[in-house]
N, C-alpha and C. Protein backbone atom coordinates (compact mmCIF):
# COMPACT_ATOMS: atom_id res chain seq x y z
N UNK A 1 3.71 -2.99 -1.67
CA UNK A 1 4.93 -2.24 -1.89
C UNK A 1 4.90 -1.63 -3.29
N UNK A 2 5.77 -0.60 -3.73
CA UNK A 2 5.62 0.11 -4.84
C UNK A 2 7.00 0.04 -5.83
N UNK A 3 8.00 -1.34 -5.63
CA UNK A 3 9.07 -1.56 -6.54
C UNK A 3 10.51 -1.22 -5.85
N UNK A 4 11.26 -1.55 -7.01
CA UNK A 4 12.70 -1.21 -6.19
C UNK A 4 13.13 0.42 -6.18
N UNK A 5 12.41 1.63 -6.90
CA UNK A 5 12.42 2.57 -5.90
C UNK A 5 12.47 2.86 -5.24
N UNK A 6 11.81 2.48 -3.94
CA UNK A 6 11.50 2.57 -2.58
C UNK A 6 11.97 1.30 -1.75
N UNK A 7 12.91 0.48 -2.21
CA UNK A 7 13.62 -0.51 -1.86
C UNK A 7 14.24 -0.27 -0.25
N UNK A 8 14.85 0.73 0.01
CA UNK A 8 15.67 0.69 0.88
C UNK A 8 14.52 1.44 2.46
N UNK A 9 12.93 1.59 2.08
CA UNK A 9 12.48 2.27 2.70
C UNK A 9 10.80 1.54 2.78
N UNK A 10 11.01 0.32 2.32
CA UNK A 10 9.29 -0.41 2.38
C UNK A 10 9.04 -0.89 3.73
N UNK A 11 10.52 -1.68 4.04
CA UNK A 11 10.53 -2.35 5.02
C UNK A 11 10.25 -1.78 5.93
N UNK A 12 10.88 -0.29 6.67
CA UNK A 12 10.47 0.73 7.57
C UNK A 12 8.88 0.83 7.92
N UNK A 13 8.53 0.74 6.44
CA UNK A 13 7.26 0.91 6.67
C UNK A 13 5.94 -0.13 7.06
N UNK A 14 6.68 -1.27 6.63
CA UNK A 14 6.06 -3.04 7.34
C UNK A 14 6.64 -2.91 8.39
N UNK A 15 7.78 -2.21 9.14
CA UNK A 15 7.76 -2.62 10.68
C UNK A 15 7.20 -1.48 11.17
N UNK A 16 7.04 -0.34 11.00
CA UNK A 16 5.97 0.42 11.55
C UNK A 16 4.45 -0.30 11.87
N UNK A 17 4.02 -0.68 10.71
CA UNK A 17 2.76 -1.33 10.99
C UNK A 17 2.62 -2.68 11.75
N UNK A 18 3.73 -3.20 12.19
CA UNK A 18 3.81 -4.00 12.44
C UNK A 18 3.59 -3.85 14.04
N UNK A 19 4.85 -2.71 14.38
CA UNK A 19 4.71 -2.18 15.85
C UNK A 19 3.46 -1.59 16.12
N UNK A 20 2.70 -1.13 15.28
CA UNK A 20 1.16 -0.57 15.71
C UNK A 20 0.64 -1.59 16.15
N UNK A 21 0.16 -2.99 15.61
CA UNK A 21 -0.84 -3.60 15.82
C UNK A 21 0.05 -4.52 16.78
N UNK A 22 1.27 -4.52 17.18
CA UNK A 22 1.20 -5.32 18.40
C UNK A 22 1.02 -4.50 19.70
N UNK A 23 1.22 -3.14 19.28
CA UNK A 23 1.17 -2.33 20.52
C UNK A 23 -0.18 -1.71 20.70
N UNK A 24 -1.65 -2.83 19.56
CA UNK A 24 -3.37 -2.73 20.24
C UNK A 24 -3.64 -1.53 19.66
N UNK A 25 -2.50 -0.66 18.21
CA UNK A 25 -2.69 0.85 17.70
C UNK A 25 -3.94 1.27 17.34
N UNK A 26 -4.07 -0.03 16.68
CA UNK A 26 -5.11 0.34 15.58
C UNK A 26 -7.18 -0.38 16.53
N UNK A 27 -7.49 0.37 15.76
CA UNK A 27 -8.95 -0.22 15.97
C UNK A 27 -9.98 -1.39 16.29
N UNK A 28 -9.46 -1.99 15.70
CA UNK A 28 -9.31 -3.38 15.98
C UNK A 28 -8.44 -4.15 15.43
N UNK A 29 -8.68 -5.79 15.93
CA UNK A 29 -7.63 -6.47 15.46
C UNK A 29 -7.18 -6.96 14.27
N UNK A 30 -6.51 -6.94 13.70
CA UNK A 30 -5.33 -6.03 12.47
C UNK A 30 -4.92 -7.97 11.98
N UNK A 31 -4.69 -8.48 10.76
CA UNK A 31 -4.01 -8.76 9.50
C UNK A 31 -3.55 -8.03 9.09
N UNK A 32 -2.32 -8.37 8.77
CA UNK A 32 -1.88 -7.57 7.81
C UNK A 32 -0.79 -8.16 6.80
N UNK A 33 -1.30 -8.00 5.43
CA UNK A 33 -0.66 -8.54 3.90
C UNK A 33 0.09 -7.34 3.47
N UNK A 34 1.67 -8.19 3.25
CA UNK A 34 2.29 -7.64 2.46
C UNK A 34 2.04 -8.10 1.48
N UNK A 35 2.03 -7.44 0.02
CA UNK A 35 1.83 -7.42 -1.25
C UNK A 35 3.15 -6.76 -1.99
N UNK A 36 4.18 -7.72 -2.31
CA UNK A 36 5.25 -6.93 -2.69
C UNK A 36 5.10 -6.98 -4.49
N UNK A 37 5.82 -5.68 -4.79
CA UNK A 37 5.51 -5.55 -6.33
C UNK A 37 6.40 -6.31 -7.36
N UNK A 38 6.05 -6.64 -7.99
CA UNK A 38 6.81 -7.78 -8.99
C UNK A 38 7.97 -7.35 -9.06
N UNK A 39 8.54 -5.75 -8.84
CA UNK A 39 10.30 -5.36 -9.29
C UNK A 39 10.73 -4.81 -7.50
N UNK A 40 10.27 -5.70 -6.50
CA UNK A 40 11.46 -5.10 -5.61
C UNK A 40 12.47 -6.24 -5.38
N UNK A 41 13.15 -5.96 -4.47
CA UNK A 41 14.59 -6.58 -3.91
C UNK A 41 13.55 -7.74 -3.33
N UNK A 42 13.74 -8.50 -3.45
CA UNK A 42 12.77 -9.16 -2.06
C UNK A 42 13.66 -9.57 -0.69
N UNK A 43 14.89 -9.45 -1.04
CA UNK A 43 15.77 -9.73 0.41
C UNK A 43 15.38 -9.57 1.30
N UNK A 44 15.27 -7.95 1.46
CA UNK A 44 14.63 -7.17 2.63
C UNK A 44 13.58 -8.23 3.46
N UNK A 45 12.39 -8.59 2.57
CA UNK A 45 11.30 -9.04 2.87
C UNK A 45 11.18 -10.39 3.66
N UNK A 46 12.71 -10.91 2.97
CA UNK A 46 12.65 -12.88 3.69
C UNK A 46 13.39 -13.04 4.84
N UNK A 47 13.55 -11.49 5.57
CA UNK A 47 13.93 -11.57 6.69
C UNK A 47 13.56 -12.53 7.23
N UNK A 48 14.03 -13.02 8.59
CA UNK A 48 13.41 -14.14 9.48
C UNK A 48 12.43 -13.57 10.63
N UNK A 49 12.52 -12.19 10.45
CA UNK A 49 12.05 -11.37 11.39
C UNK A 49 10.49 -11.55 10.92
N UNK A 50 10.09 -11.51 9.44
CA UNK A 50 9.01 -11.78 8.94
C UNK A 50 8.17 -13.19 8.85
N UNK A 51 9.47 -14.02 9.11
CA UNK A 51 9.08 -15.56 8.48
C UNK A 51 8.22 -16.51 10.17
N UNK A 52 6.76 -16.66 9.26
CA UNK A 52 5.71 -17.10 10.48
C UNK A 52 5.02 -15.83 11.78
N UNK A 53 5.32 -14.81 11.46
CA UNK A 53 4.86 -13.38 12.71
C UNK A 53 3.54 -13.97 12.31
N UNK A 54 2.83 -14.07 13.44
CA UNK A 54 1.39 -13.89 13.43
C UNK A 54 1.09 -12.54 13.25
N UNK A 55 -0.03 -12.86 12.48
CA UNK A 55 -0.90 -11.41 12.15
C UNK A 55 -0.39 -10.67 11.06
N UNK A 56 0.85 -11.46 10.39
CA UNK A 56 1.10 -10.92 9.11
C UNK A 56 1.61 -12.01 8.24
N UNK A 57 0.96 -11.62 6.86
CA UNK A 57 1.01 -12.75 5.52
C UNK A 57 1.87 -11.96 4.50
N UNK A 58 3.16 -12.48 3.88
CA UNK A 58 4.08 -12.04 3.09
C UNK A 58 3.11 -12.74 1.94
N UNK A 59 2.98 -11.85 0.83
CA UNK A 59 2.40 -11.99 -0.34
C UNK A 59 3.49 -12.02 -1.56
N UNK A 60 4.24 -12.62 -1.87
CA UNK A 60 5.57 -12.97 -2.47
C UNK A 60 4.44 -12.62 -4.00
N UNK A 61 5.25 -12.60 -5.05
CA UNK A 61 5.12 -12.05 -6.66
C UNK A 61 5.25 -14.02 -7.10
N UNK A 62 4.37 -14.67 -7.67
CA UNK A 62 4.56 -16.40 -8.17
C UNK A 62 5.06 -16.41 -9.22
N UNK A 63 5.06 -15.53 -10.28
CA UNK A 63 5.51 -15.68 -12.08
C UNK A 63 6.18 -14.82 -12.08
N UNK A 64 7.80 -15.28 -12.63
CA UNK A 64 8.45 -14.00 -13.55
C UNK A 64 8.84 -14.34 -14.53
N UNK A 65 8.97 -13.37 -15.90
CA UNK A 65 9.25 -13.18 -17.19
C UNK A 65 10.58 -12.09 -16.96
N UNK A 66 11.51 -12.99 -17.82
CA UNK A 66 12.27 -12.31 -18.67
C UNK A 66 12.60 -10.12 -18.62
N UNK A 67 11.19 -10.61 -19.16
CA UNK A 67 10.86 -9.08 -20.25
C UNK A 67 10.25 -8.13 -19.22
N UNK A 68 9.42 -9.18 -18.48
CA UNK A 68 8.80 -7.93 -17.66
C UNK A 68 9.17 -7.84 -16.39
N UNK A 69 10.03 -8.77 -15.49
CA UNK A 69 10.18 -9.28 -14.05
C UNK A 69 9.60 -9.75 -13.42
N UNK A 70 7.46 -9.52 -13.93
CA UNK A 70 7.00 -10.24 -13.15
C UNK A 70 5.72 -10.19 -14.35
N UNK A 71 4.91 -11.43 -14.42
CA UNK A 71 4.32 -11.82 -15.20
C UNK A 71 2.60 -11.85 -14.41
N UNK A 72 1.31 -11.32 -14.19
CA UNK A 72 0.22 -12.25 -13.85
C UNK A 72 -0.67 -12.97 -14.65
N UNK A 73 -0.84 -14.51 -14.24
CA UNK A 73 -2.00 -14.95 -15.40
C UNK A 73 -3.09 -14.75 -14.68
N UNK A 74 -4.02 -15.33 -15.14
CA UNK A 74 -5.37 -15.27 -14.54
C UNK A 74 -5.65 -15.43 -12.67
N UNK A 75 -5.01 -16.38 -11.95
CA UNK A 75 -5.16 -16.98 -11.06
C UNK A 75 -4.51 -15.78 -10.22
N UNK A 76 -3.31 -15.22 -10.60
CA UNK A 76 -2.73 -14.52 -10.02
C UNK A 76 -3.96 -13.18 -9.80
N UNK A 77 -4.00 -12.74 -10.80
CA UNK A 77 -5.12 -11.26 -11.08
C UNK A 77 -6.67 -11.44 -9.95
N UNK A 78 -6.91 -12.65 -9.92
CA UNK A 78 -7.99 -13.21 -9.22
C UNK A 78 -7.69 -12.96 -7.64
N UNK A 79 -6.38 -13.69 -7.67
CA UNK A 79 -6.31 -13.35 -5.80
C UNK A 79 -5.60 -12.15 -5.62
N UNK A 80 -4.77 -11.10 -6.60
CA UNK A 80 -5.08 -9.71 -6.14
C UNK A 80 -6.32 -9.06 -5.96
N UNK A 81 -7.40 -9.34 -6.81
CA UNK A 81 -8.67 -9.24 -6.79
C UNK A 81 -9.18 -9.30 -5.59
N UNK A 82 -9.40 -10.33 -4.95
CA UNK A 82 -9.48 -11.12 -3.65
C UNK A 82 -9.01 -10.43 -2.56
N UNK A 83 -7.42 -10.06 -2.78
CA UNK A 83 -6.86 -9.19 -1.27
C UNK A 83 -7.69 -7.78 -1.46
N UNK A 84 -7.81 -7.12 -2.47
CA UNK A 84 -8.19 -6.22 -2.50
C UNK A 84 -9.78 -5.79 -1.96
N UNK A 85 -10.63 -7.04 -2.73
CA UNK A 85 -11.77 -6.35 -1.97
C UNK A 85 -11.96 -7.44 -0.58
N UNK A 86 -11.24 -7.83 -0.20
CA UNK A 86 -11.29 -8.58 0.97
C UNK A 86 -10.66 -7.41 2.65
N UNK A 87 -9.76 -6.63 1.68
CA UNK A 87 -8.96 -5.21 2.74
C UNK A 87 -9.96 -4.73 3.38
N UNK A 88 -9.81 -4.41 4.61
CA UNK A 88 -10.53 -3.72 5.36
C UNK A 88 -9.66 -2.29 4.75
N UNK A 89 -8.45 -1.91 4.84
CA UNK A 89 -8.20 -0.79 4.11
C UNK A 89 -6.36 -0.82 3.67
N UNK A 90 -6.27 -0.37 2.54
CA UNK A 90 -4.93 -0.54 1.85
C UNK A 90 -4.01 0.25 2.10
N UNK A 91 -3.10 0.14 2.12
CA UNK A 91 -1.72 1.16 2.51
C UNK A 91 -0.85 1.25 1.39
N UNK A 92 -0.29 1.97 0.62
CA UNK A 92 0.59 2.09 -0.70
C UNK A 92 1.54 3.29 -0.55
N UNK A 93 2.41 3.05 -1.19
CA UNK A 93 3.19 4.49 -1.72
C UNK A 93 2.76 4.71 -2.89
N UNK A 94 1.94 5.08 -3.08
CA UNK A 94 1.03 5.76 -4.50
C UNK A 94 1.77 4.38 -5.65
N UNK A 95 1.26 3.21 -5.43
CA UNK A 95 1.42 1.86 -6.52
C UNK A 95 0.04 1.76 -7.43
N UNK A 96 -0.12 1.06 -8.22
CA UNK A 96 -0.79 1.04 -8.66
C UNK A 96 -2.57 0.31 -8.11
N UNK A 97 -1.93 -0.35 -6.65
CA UNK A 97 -3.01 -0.91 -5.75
C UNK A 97 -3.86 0.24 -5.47
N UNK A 98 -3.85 1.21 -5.18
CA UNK A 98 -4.33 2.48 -4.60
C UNK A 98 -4.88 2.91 -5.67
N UNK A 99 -5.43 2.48 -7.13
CA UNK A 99 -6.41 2.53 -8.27
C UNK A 99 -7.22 1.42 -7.97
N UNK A 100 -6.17 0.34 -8.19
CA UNK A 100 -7.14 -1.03 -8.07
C UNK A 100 -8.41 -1.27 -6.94
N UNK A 101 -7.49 -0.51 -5.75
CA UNK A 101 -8.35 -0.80 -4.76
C UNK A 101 -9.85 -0.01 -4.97
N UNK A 102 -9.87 1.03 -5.41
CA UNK A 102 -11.01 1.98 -5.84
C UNK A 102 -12.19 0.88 -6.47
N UNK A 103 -11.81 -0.32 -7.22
CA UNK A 103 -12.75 -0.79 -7.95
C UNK A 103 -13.26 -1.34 -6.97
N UNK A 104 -13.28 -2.11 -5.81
CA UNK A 104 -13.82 -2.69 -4.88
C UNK A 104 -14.35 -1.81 -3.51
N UNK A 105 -14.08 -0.20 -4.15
CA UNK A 105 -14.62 0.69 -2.98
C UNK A 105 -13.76 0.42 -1.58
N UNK A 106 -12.27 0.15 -1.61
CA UNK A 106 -11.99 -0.57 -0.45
C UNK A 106 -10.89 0.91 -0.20
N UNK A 107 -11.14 1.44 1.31
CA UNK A 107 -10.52 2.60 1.69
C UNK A 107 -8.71 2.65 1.87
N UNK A 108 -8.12 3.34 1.09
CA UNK A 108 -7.04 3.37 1.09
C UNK A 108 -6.42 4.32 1.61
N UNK A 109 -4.87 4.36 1.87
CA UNK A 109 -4.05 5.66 2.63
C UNK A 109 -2.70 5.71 2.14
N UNK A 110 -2.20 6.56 1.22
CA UNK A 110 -0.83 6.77 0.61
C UNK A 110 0.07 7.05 1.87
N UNK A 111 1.35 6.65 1.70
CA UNK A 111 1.95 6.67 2.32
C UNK A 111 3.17 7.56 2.16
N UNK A 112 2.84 8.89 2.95
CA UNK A 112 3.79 10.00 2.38
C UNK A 112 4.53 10.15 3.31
N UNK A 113 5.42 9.56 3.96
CA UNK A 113 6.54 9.44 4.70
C UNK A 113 7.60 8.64 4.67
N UNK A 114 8.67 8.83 5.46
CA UNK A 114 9.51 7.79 6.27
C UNK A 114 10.67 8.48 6.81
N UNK A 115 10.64 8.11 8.02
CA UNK A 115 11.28 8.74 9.01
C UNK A 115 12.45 8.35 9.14
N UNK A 116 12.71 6.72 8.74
CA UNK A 116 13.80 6.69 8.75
C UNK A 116 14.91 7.10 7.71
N UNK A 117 14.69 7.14 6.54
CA UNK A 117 15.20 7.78 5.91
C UNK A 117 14.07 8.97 4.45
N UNK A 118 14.60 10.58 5.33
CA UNK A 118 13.80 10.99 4.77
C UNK A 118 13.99 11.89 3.37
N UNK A 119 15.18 11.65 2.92
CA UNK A 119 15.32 11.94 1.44
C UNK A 119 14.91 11.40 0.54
N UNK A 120 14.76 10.05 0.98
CA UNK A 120 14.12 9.05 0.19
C UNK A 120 12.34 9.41 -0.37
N UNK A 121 12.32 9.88 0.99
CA UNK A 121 10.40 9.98 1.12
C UNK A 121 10.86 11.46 -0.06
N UNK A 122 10.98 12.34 -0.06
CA UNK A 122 11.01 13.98 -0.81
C UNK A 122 11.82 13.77 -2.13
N UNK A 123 12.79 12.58 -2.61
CA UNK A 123 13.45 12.42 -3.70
C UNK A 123 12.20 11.67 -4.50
N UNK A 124 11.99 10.06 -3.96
CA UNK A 124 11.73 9.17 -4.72
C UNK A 124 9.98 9.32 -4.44
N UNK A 125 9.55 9.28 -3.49
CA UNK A 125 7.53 9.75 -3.04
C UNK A 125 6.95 10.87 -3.52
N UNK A 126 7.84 12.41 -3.10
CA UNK A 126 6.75 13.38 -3.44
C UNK A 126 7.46 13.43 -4.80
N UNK A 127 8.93 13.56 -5.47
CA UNK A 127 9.02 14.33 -6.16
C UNK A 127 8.95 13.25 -7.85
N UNK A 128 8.51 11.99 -7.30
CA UNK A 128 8.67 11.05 -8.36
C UNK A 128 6.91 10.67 -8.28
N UNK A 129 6.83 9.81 -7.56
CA UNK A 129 4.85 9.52 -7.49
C UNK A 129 4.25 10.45 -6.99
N UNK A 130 4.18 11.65 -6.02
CA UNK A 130 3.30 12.63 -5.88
C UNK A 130 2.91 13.06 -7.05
N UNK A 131 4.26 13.83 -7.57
CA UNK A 131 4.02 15.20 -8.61
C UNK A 131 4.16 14.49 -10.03
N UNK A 132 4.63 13.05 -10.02
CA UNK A 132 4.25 12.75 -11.54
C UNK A 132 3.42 11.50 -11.26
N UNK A 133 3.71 10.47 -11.40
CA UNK A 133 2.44 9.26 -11.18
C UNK A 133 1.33 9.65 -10.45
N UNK A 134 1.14 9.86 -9.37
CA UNK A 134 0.04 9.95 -8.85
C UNK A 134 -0.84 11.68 -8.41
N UNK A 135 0.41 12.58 -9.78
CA UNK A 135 -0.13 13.98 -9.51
C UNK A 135 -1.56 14.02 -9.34
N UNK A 136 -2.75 13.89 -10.40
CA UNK A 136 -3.88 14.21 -10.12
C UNK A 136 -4.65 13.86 -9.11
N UNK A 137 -4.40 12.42 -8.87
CA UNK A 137 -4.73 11.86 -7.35
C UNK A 137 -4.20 12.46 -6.13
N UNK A 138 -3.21 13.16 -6.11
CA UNK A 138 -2.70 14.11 -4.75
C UNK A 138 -4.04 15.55 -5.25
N UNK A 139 -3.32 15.80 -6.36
CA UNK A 139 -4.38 17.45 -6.16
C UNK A 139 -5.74 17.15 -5.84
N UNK A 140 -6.63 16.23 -6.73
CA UNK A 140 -8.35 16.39 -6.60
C UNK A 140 -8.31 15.46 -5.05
N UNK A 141 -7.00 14.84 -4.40
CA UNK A 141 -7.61 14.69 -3.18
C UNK A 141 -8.33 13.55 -2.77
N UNK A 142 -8.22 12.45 -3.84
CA UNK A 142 -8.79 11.52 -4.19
C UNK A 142 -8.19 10.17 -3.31
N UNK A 143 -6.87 10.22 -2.82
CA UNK A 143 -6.73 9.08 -1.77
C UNK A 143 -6.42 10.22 -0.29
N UNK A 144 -6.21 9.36 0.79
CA UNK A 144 -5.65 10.86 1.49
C UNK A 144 -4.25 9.92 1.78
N UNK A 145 -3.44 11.30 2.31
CA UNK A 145 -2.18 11.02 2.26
C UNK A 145 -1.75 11.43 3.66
N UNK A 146 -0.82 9.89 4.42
CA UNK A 146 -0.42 10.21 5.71
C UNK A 146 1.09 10.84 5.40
N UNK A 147 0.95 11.97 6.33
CA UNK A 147 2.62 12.60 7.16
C UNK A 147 3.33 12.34 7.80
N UNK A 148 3.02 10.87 8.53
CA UNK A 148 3.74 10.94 9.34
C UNK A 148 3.08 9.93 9.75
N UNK A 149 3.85 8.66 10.93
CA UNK A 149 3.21 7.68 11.53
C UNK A 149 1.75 8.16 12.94
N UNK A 150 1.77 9.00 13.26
CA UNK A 150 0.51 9.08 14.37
C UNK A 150 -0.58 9.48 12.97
N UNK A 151 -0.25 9.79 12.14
CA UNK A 151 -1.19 10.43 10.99
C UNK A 151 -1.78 9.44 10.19
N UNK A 152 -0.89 8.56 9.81
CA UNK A 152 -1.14 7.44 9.11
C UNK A 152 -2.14 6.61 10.69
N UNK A 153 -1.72 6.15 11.63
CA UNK A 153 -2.58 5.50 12.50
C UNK A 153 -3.81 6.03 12.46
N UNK A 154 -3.93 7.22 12.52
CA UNK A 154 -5.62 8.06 12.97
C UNK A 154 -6.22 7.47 11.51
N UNK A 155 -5.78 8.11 10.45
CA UNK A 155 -6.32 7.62 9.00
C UNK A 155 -6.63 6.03 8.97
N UNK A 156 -5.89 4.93 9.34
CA UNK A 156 -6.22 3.86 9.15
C UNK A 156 -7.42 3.82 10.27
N UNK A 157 -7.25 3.93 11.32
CA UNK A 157 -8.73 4.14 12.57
C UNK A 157 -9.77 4.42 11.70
N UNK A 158 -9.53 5.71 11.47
CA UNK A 158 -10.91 6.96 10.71
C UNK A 158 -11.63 5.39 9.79
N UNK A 159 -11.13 5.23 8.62
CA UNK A 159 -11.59 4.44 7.56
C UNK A 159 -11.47 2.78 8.10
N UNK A 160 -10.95 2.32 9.17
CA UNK A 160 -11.74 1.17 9.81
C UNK A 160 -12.87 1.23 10.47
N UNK A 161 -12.92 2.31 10.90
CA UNK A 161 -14.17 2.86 11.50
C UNK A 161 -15.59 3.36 10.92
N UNK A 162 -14.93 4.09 9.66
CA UNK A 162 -15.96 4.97 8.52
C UNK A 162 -15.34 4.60 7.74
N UNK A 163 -15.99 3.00 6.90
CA UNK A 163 -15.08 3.11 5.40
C UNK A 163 -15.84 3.78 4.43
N UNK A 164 -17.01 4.30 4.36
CA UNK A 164 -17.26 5.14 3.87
C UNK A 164 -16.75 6.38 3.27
N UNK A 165 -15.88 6.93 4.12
CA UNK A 165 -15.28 8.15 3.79
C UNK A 165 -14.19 7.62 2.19
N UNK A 166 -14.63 9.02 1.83
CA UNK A 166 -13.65 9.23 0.76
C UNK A 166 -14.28 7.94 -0.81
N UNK A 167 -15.38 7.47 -0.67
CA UNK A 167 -16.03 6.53 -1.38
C UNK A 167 -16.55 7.09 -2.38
N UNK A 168 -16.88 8.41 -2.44
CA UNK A 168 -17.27 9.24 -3.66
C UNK A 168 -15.69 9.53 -4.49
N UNK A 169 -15.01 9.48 -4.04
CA UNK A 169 -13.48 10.10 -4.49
C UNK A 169 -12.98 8.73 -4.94
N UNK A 170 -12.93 7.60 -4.33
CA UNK A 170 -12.69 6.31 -5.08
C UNK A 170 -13.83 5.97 -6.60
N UNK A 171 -15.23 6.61 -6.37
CA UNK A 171 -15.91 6.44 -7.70
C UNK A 171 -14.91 7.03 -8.82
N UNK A 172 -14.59 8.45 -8.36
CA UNK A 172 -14.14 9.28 -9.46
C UNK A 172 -12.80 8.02 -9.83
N UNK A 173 -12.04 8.30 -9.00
CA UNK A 173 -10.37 6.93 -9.54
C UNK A 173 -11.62 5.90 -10.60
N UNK A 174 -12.46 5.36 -10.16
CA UNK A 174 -13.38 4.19 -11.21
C UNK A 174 -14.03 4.88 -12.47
N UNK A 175 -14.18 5.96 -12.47
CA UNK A 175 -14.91 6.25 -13.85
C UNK A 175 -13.66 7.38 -14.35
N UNK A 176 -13.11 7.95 -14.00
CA UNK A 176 -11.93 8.21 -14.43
C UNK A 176 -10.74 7.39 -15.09
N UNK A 177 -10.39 6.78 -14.16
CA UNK A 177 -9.33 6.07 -14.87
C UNK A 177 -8.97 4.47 -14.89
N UNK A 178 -10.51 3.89 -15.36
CA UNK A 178 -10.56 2.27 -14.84
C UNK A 178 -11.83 1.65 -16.06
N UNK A 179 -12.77 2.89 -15.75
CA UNK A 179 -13.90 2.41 -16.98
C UNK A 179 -13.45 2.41 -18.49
């Protein structure tokens, strides 16, 4: 997840994926980790709707500070480490996972929608992380970005299938902005 920005619109997007892989969407058979970011709501998340679903692991934030909301020491940094190059492929609203993941070459897909509420996606996605956080990464093209849920499914297929693709464009995210 990418913070309490996108608070009212993550969840949409964990039950989307959620309805894919029970409805056999995707390529093969599907885990799937939520990774929520040290500043969202977590309410949303401790639904009961979430609590024990097979085939999906809530990745809760373990340390918070004061100062920052959420603190990682070592152990923590290690098993983001871990989910990351362990992903068959990552899903983000342009967070800061969708760099990280680049270091482990692990294929990622921004998430440029939501249907259910879509001011949210054109206020807080394109016109806040497209065009400022993650501007250069939209222009050089460097993650790809789903439109829409059948779009986002084909993309997660494509790169379960060919994680290859787009692996020269994750170098650049690594010697660009990581070395």
């Amino acid at each position: 997840t990418a913070g309490a920005k996108f608070q009212y619109v993550q969840t949409t997007w964990l039950d989307f994926l959620l309805r894919a892989q029970e409805n056999a969407s995707f390529s093969m058979q599907t885990q799937i980790v939520c990774r929520n970011h040290g500043g969202d709501e977590l309410g949303p998340f401790l639904n009961l709707k979430y609590a024990h679903r097979e085939g999906l692991y809530m990745d809760l934030p373990r340390r918070w500070s004061a100062s920052l909301g959420w603190a990682m020491d070592r152990s923590d940094v290690e098993h983001v480490a871990n989910l990351l190059h362990h992903a068959d492929v990552v899903t983000t609203p342009a967070s800061t996972m969708g760099l990280e993941a680049a270091i482990f070459d692990t294929p990622t897909v921004l998430i440029g929608f939501n249907e259910a509420l879509p001011e949210v996606t054109r206020n807080s996605l394109h016109d806040y992380a497209f065009l400022q956080h993650y501007r250069t990464i939209v222009e050089d093209d460097l993650i790809p970005i789903a439109t829409d849920e059948a779009n986002l499914i084909r993309l997660i297929n494509h790169l379960l299938e060919h994680p290859d693709t787009y692996s020269e464009q994750r170098q650049t995210i690594v010697d660009k902005w990581i070395k």
